[in-house]
Protein backbone atom coordinates (compact mmCIF):
# COMPACT_ATOMS: atom_id res chain seq x y z
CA UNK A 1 55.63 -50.99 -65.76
CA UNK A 2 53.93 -52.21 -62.29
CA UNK A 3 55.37 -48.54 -60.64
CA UNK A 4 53.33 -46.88 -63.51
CA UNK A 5 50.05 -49.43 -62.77
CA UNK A 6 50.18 -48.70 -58.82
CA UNK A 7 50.94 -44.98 -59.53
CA UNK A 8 47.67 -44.97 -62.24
CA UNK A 9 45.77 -46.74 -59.55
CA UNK A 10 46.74 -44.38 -56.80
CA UNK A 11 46.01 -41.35 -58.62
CA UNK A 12 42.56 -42.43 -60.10
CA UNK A 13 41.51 -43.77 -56.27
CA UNK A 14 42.86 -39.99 -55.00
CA UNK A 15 40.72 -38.16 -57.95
CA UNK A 16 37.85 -40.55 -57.48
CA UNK A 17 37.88 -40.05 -53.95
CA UNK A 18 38.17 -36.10 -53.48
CA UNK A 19 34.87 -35.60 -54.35
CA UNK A 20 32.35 -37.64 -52.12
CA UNK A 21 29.00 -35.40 -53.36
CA UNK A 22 26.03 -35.61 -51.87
CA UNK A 23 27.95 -38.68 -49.61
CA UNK A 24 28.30 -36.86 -46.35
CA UNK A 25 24.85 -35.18 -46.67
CA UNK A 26 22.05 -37.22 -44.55
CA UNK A 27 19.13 -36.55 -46.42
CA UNK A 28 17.15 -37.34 -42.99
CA UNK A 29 18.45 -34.79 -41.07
CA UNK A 30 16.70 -31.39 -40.91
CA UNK A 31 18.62 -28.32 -42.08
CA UNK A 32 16.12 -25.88 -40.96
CA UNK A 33 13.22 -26.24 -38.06
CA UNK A 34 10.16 -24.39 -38.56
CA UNK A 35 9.20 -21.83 -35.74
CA UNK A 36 6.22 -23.69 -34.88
CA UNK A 37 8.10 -26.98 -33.80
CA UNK A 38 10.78 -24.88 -31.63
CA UNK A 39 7.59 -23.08 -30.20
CA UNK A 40 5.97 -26.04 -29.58
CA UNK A 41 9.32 -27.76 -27.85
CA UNK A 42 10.01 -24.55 -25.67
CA UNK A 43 6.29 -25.59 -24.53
CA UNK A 44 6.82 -28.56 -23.81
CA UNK A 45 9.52 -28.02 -22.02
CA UNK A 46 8.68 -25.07 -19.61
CA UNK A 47 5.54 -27.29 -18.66
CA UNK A 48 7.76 -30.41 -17.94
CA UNK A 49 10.31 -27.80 -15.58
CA UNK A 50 7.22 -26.63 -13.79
CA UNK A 51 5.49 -29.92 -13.37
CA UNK A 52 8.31 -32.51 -12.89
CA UNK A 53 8.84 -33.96 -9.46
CA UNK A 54 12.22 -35.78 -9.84
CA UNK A 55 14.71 -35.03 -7.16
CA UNK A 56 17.26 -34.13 -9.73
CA UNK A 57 15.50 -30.95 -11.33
CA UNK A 58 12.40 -29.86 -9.46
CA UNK A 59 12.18 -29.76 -5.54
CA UNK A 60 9.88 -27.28 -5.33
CA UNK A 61 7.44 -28.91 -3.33
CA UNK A 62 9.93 -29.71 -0.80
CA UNK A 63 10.39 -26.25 -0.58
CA UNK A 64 6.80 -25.26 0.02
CA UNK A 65 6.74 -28.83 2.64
CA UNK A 66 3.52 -30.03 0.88
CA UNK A 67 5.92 -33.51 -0.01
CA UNK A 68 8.46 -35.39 1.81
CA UNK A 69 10.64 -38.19 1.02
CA UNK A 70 10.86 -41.39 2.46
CA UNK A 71 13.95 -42.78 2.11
CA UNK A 72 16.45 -40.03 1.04
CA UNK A 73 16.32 -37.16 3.17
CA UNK A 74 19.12 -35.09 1.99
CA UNK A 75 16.53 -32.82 -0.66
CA UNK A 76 14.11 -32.49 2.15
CA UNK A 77 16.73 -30.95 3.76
CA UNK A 78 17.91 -28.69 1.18
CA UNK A 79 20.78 -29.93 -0.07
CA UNK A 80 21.33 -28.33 -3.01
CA UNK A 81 24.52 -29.20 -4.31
CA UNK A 82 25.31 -33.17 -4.67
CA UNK A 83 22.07 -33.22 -7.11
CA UNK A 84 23.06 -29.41 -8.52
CA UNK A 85 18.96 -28.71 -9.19
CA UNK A 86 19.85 -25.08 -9.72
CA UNK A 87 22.06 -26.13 -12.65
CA UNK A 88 19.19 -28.38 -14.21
CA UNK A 89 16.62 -25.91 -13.83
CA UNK A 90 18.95 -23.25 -15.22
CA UNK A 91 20.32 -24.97 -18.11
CA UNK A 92 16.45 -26.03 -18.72
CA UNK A 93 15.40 -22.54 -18.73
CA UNK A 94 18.29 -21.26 -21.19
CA UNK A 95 18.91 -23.94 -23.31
CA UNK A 96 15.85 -25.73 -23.61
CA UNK A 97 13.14 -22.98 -23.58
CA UNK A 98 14.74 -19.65 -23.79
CA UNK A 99 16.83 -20.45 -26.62
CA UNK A 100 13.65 -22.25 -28.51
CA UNK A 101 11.86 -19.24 -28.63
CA UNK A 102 14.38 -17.15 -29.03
CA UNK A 103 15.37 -19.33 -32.48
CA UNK A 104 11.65 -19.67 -33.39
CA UNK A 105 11.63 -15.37 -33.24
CA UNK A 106 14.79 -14.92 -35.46
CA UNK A 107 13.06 -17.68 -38.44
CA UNK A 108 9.90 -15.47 -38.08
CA UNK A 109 11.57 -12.52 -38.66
CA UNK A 110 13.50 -13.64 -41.24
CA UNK A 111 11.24 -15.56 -43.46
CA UNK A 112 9.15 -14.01 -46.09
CA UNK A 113 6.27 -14.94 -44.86
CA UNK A 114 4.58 -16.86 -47.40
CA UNK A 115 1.44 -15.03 -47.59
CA UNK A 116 0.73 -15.55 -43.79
CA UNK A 117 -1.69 -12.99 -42.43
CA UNK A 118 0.64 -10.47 -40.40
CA UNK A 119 -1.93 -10.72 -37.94
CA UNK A 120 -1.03 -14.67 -37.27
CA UNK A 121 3.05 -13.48 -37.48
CA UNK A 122 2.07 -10.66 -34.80
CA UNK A 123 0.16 -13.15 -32.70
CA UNK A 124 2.98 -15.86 -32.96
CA UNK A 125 5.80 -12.98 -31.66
CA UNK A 126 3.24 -12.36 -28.57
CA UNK A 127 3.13 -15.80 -27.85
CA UNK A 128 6.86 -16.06 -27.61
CA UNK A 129 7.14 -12.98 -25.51
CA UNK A 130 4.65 -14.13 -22.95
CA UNK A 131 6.42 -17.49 -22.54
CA UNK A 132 9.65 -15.41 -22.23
CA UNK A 133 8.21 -13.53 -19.61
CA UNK A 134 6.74 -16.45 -17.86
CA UNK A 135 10.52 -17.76 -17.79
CA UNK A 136 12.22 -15.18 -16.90
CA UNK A 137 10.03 -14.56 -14.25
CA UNK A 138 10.49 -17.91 -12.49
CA UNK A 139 14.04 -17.95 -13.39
CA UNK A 140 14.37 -14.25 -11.22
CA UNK A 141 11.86 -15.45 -8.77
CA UNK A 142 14.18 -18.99 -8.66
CA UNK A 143 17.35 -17.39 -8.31
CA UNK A 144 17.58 -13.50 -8.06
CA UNK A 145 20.09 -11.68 -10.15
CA UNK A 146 20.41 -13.91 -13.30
CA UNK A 147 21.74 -13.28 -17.00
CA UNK A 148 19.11 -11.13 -19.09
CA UNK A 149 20.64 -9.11 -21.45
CA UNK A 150 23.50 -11.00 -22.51
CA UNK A 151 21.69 -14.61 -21.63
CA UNK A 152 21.39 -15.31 -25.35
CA UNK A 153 24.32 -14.22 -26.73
CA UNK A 154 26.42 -17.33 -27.62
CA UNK A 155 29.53 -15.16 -28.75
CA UNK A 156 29.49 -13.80 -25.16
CA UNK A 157 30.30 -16.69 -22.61
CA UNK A 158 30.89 -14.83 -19.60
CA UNK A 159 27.22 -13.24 -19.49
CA UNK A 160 26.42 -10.52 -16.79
CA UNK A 161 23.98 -10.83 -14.39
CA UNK A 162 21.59 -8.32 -14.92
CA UNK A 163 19.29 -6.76 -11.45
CA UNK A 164 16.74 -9.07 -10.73
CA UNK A 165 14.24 -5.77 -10.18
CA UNK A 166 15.52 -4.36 -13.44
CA UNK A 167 14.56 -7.60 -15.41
CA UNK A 168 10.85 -7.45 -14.17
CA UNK A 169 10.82 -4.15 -15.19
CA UNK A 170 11.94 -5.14 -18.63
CA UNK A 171 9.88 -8.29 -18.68
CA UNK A 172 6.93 -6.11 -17.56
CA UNK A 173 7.21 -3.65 -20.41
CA UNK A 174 7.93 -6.92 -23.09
CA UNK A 175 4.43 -8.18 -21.86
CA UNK A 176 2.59 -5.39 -21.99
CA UNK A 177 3.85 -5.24 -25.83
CA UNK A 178 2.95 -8.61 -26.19
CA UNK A 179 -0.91 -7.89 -25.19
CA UNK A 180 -1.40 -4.86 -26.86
CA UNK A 181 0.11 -6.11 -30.37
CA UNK A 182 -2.39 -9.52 -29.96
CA UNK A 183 -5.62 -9.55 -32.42
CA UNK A 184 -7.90 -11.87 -30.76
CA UNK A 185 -10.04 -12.63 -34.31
CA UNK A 186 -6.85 -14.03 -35.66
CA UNK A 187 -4.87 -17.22 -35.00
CA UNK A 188 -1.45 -18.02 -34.08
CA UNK A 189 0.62 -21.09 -33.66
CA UNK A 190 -2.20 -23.14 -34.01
CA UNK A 191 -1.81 -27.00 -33.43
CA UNK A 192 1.43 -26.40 -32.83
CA UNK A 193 0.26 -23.97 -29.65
CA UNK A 194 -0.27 -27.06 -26.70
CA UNK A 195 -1.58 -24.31 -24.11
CA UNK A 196 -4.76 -22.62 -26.52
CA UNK A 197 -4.67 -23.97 -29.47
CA UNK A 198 -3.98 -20.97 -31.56
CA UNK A 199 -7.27 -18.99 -29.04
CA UNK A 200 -5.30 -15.84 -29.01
CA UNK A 201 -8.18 -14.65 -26.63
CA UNK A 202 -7.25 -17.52 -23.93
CA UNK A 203 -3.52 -16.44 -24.35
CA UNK A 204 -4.49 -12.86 -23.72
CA UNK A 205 -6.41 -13.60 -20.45
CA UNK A 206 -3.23 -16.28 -19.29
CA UNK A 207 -0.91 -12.80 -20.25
CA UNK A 208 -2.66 -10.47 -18.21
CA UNK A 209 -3.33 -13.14 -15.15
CA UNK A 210 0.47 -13.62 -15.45
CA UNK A 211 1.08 -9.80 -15.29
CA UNK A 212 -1.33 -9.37 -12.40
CA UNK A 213 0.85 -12.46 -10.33
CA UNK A 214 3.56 -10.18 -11.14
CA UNK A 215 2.28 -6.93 -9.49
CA UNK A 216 1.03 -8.67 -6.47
CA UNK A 217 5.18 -10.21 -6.39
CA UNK A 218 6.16 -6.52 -6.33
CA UNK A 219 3.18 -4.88 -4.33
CA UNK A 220 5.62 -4.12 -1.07
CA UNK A 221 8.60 -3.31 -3.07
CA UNK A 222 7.25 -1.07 -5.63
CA UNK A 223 3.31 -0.23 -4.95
CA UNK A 224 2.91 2.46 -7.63
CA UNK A 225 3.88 0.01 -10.52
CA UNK A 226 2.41 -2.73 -9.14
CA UNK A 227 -1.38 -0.96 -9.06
CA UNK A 228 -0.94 0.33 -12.54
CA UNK A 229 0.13 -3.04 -13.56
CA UNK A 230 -2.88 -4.59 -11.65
CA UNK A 231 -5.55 -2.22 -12.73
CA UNK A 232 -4.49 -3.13 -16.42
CA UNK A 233 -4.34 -6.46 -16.12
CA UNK A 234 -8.00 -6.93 -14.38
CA UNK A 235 -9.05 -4.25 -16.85
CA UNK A 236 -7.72 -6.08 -20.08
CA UNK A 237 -9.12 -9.34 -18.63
CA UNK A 238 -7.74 -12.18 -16.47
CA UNK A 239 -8.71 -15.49 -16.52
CA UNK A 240 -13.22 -16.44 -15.45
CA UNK A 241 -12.96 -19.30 -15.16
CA UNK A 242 -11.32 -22.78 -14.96
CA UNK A 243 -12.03 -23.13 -18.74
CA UNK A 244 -9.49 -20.23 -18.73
CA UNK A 245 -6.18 -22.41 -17.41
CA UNK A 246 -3.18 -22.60 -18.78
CA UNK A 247 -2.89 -26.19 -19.18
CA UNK A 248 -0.74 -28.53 -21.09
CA UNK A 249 -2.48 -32.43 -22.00
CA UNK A 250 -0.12 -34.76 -21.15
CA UNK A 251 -0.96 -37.96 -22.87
CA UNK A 252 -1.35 -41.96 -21.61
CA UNK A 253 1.82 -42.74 -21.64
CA UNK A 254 5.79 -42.26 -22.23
CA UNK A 255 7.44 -40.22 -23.70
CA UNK A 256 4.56 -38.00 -23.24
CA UNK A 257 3.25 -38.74 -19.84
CA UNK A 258 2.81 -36.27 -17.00
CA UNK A 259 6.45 -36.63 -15.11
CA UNK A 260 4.64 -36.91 -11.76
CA UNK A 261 3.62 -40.43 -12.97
CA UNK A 262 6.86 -41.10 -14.33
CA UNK A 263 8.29 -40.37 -10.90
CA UNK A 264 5.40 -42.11 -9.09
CA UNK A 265 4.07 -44.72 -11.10
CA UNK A 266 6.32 -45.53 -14.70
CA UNK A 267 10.12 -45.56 -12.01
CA UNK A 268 8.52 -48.62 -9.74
CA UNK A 269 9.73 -46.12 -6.81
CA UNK A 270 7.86 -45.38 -4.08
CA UNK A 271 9.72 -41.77 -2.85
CA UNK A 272 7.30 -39.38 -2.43
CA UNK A 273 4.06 -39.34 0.18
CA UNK A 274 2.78 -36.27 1.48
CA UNK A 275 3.93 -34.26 4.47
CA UNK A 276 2.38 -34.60 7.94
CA UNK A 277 2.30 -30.86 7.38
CA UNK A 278 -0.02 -30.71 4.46
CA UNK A 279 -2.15 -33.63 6.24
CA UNK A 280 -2.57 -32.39 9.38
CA UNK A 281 -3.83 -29.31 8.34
CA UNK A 282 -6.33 -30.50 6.11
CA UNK A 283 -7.36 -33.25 8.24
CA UNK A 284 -8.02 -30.49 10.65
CA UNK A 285 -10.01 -28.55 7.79
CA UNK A 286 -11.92 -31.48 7.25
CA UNK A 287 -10.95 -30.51 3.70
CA UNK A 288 -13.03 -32.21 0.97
CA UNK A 289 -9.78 -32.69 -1.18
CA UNK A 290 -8.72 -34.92 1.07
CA UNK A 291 -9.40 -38.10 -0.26
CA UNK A 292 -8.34 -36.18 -4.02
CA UNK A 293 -4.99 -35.57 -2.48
CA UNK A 294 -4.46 -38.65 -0.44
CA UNK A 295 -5.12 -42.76 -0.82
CA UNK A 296 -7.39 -43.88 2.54
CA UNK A 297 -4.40 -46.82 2.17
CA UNK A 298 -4.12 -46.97 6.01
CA UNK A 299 -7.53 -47.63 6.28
CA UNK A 300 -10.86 -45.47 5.62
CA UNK A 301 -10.61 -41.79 6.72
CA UNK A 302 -7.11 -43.05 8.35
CA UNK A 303 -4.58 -40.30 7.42
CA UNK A 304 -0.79 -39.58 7.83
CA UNK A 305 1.83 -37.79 6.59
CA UNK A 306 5.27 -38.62 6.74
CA UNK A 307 6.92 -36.06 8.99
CA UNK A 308 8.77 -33.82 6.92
CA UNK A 309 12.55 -34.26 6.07
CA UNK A 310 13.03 -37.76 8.14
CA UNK A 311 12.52 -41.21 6.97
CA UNK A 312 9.00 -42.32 6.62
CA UNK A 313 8.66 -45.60 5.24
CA UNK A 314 5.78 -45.51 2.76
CA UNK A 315 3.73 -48.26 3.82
CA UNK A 316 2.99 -47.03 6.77
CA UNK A 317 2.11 -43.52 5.92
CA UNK A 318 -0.67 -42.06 3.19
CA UNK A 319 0.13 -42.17 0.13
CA UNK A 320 -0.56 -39.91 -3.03
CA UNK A 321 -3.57 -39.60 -4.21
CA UNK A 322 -5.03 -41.59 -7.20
CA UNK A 323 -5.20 -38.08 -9.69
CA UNK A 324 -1.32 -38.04 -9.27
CA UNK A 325 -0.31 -41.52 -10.66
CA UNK A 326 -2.32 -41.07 -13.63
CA UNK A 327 -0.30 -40.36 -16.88
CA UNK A 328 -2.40 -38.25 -18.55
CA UNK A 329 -3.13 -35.68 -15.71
CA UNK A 330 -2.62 -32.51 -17.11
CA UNK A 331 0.26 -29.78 -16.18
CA UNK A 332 -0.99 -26.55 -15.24
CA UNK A 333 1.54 -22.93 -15.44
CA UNK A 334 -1.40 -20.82 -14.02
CA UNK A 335 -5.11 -21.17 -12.99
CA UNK A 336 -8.25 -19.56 -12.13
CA UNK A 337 -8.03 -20.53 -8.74
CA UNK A 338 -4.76 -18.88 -8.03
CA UNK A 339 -6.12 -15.85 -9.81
CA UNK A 340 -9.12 -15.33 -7.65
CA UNK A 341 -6.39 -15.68 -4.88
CA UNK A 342 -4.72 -12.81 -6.56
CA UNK A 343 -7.91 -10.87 -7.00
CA UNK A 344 -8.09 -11.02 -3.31
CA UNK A 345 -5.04 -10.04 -2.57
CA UNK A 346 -4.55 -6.90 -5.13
CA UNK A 347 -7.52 -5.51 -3.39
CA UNK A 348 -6.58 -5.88 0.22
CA UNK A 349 -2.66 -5.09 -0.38
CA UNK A 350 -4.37 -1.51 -2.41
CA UNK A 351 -3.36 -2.37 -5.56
CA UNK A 352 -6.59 -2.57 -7.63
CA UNK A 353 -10.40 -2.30 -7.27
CA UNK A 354 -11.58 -5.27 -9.05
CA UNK A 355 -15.36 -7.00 -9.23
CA UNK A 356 -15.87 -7.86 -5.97
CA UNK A 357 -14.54 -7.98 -2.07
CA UNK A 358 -11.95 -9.62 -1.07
CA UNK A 359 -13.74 -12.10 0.48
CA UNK A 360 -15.67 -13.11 -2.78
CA UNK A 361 -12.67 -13.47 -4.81
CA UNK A 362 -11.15 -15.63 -1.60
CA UNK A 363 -14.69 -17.68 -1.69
CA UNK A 364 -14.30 -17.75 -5.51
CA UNK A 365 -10.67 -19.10 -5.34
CA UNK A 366 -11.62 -22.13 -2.80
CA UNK A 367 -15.09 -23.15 -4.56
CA UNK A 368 -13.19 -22.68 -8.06
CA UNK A 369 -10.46 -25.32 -6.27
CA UNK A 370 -12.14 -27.61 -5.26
CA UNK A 371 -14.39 -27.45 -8.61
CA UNK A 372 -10.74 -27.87 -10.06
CA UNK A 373 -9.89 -30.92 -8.30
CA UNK A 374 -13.24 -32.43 -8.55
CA UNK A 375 -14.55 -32.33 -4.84
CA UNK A 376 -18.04 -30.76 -3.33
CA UNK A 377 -19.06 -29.14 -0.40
CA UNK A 378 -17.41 -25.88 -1.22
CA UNK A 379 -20.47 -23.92 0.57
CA UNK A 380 -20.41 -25.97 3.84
CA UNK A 381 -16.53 -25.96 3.78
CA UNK A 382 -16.41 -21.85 3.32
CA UNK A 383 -18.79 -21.98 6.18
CA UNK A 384 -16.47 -23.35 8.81
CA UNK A 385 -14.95 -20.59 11.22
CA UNK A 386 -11.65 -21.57 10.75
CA UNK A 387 -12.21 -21.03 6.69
CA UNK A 388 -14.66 -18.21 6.31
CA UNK A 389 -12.77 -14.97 5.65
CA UNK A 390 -14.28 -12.91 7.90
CA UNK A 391 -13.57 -15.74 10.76
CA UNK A 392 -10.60 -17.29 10.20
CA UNK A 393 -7.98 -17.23 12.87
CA UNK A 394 -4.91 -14.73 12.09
CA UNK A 395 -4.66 -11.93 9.38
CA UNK A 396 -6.43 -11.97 5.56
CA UNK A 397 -2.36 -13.09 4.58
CA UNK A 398 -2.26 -16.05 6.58
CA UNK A 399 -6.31 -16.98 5.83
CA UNK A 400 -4.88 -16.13 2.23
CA UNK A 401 -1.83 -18.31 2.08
CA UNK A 402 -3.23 -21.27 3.89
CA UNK A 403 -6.14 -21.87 0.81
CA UNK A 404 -3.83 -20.78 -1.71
CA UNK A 405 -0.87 -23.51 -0.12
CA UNK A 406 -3.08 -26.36 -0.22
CA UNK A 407 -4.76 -25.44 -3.47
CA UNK A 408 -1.12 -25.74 -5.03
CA UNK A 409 -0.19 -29.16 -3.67
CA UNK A 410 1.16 -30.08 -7.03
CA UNK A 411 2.49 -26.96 -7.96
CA UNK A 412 5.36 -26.62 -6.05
CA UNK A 413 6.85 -23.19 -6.88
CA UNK A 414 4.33 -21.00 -6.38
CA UNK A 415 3.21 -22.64 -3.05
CA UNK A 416 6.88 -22.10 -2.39
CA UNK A 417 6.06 -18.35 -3.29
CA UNK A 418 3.00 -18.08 -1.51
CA UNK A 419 5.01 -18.86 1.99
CA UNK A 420 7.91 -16.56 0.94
CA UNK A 421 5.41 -13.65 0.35
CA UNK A 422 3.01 -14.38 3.57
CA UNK A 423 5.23 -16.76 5.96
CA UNK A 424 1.56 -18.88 6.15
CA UNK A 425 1.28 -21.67 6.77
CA UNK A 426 4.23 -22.60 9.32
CA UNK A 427 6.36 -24.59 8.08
CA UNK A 428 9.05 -26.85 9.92
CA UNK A 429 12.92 -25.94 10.76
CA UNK A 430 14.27 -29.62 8.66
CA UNK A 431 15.52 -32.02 11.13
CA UNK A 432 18.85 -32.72 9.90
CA UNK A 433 20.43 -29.68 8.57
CA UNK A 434 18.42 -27.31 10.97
CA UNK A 435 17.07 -24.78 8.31
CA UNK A 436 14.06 -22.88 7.02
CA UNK A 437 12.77 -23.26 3.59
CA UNK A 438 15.02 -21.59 0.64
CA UNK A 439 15.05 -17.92 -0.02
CA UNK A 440 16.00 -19.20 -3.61
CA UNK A 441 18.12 -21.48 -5.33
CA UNK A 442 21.31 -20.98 -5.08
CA UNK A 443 23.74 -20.95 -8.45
CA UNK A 444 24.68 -24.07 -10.43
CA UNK A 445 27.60 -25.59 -9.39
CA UNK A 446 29.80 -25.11 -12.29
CA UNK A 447 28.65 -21.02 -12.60
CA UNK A 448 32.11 -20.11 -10.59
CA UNK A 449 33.88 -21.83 -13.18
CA UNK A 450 31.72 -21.24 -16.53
CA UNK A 451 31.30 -17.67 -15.71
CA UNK A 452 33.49 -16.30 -12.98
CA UNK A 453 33.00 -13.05 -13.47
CA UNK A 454 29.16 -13.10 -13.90
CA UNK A 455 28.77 -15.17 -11.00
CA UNK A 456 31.01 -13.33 -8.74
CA UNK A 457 29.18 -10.01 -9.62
CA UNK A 458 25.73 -11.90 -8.97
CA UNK A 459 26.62 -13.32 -5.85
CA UNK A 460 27.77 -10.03 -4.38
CA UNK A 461 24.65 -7.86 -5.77
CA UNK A 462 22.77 -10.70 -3.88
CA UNK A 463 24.24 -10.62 -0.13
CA UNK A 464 26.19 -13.78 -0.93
CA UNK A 465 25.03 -16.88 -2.86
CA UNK A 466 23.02 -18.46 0.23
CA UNK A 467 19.54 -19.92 0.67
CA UNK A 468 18.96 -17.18 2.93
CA UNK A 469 19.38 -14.29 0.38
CA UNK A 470 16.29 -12.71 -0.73
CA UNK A 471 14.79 -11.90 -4.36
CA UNK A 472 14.18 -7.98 -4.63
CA UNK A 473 10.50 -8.08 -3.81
CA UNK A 474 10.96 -10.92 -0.85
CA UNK A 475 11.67 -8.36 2.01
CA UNK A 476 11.22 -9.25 5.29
């Protein structure tokens, strides 16, 4: 009798137990994400890539020698592997923004819509191309030969590495898809869109501005393209003015704070000051965004920067400026400055014909700059020999590079680009490993092993996975 009592009670706890119902369901957890929120997180997180400053991801301004360190010297010097930024920006890019959008495209498509406008579904599928394009872009201009065409694919983990020359070409034709399908009376991603807002007419000017950066990246590689694709783009309409800028709000504090003053302020560090480089030629500017850029902390109009790539302690040398340890200080992917710079340069490099001379767009871009930054004296500055375009030493390139360089203190990858494209200003050999500023990134560490035949085809169709090899449009 107490065999058939512990058998009854075995089988009734089995029967009981096989069916657990809605037990292993969390009802908290999200089973779908609306396109808007991945949309809004691939934002968030191309802005963060672009603006961050820690060692570990972004050392971009070490690159372009507007920063230094002053305690750890082995970034500074380009060491790319210990800290493996190539991986982190890489796995950023295709995990964390690529793969957003991507996702927020497929629910688009395959939702029913709802009784959404098609012109707000059309608008939403431009925005995610033109952030696309703005990724890929970096990524090729980062890197070189990257995965494109099987990047996404997650049943395919040994991705090629698709031509970095063919991908801008494809990228170029996805964005000029992406502007022609946008209807500027008609919204978008609304809230939920942290650059405009849902202005579909802002995010057509930051499209074109983006694809007129692009043509001036490909101007001595491909000059035929690259003045059809700047004659559109200043045709269609580039950004007017600073009320124009791609700019994310970062808020007053974490998890939403700019990462500059995470890295600066939030840490309790004290890493970063800026480069004697950067210093000493504004000082010798007698730049008004000097005291923007830099604290007077060594005493009033006292200024020096720590010499780049050695130890300078930061007590002893200038420190940041005020504008960069404030939380809330906005991350910018492009800006009316830069464009004006790009105005310039499309019309002396033969590309386009825009409103104009070069010099006005180059006196646009500075005055628009230091507007930007919140300094005066943009007439008596463009006045000085050494700044006036038609006076200042060495060729329109250098003149050029040198305003665009110090304009993009903060934004360390297109300063970067700016020397790789005009070799102004002159930057130092580092003092410790004895090289030049990067070429590009080289792979992530783990790419032999992850993908060895991808990598091994991309290495080769780049000269070798060096510093030293060169993008398709950086010739020498």
């Amino acid at each position: 009798m107490k065999k058939q009592i512990i058998l009854f009670l075995t089988l009734s706890l089995t029967i009981s137990c096989s069916d657990f119902g809605d037990l292993n369901q969390d009802p908290k957890a999200a089973t779908s994400v609306p396109p808007e929120t991945l949309y809004a997180n691939a934002t968030r997180n191309l802005v963060d890539l672009m603006t961050e400053s820690s060692v570990n991801t972004n050392i971009f301004r070490f690159m372009a020698q507007s920063w230094t360190s002053t305690t750890y010297t082995d970034e500074p010097n380009y060491d790319l592997k210990v800290r493996d930024q190539p991986g982190d920006h890489w796995d950023t890019s295709y995990r964390d923004i690529l793969r957003d959008l991507d996702e927020s495209r497929k629910v688009i498509n395959a939702s029913e819509n709802g009784g959404i406008d098609p012109a707000v579904i059309q608008n939403q599928l431009a925005s995610i191309s033109i952030l696309e394009v703005f990724t890929y872009h970096v990524l090729v201009d980062v890197f070189g030969d990257v995965p494109f065409t099987q990047a996404l694919d997650i049943n395919n983990v040994n991705p090629m590495y698709d031509d970095d020359a063919a991908i801008y070409s494809a990228i170029s034709t996805q964005l000029n898809e992406a502007i022609n399908s946008i209807d500027v009376n008609a919204g978008s991603f609304g809230a939920s869109d942290y650059l405009y807002g849902g202005d579909m007419a802002g995010f057509k000017k930051f499209a074109n501005s983006l694809k007129l950066r692009m043509a001036v990246r490909i101007a001595r590689v491909d000059a035929g393209t690259a003045a059809t694709m700047a004659s559109e783009a200043i045709a269609s309409g580039v950004f007017e003015s600073n009320a124009d800028n791609a700019n994310f709000q970062y808020l007053d504090g974490s998890p939403n704070a700019n990462p500059v003053w995470t890295d600066l302020v939030e840490s309790g560090r004290q890493d970063f000051i800026p480069s004697d480089i950067v210093v000493n030629i504004m000082v010798g500017l007698d730049d008004p965004r000097i005291p923007i850029f830099f604290r007077p902390n060594l005493g009033e109009g006292v200024y020096k920067g720590g010499a780049y790539g050695e130890n300078a302690p930061y007590a002893t040398h200038t420190n940041l400026g005020d504008i960069f340890h404030e939380p809330d200080t906005e991350g910018i992917l492009m800006d009316y400055p830069e464009v004006s710079f790009l105005l310039a340069e499309a019309e002396e490099l033969g590309l386009a014909d825009p409103a104009g001379t070069p010099e006005e767009n180059y006196n646009a871009a500075v005055t628009a700059s230091l507007e930007y930054w919140g300094a005066e004296g943009a007439a008596a500055y463009l006045a000085q020999p050494n700044v006036a375009y038609a006076t200042a030493s060495g060729s329109w390139q250098e003149t050029v590079a040198v305003q665009k360089w110090i304009h993009l203190f903060n934004r360390g990858f297109e300063a970067w680009t700016t020397y790789r494209l005009y070799g102004a200003p002159d930057l130092k050999t580092t003092p410790f490993s004895n090289e030049q500023s990067p070429r590009r990134y080289t792979y992530p560490n783990d790419e032999p092993s992850v993908n060895g035949p991808g990598y091994t085809a991309g290495a080769s169709a780049m000269g070798g996975d060096e510093k030293t090899s060169r993008v398709f449009w950086d010739v020498p």
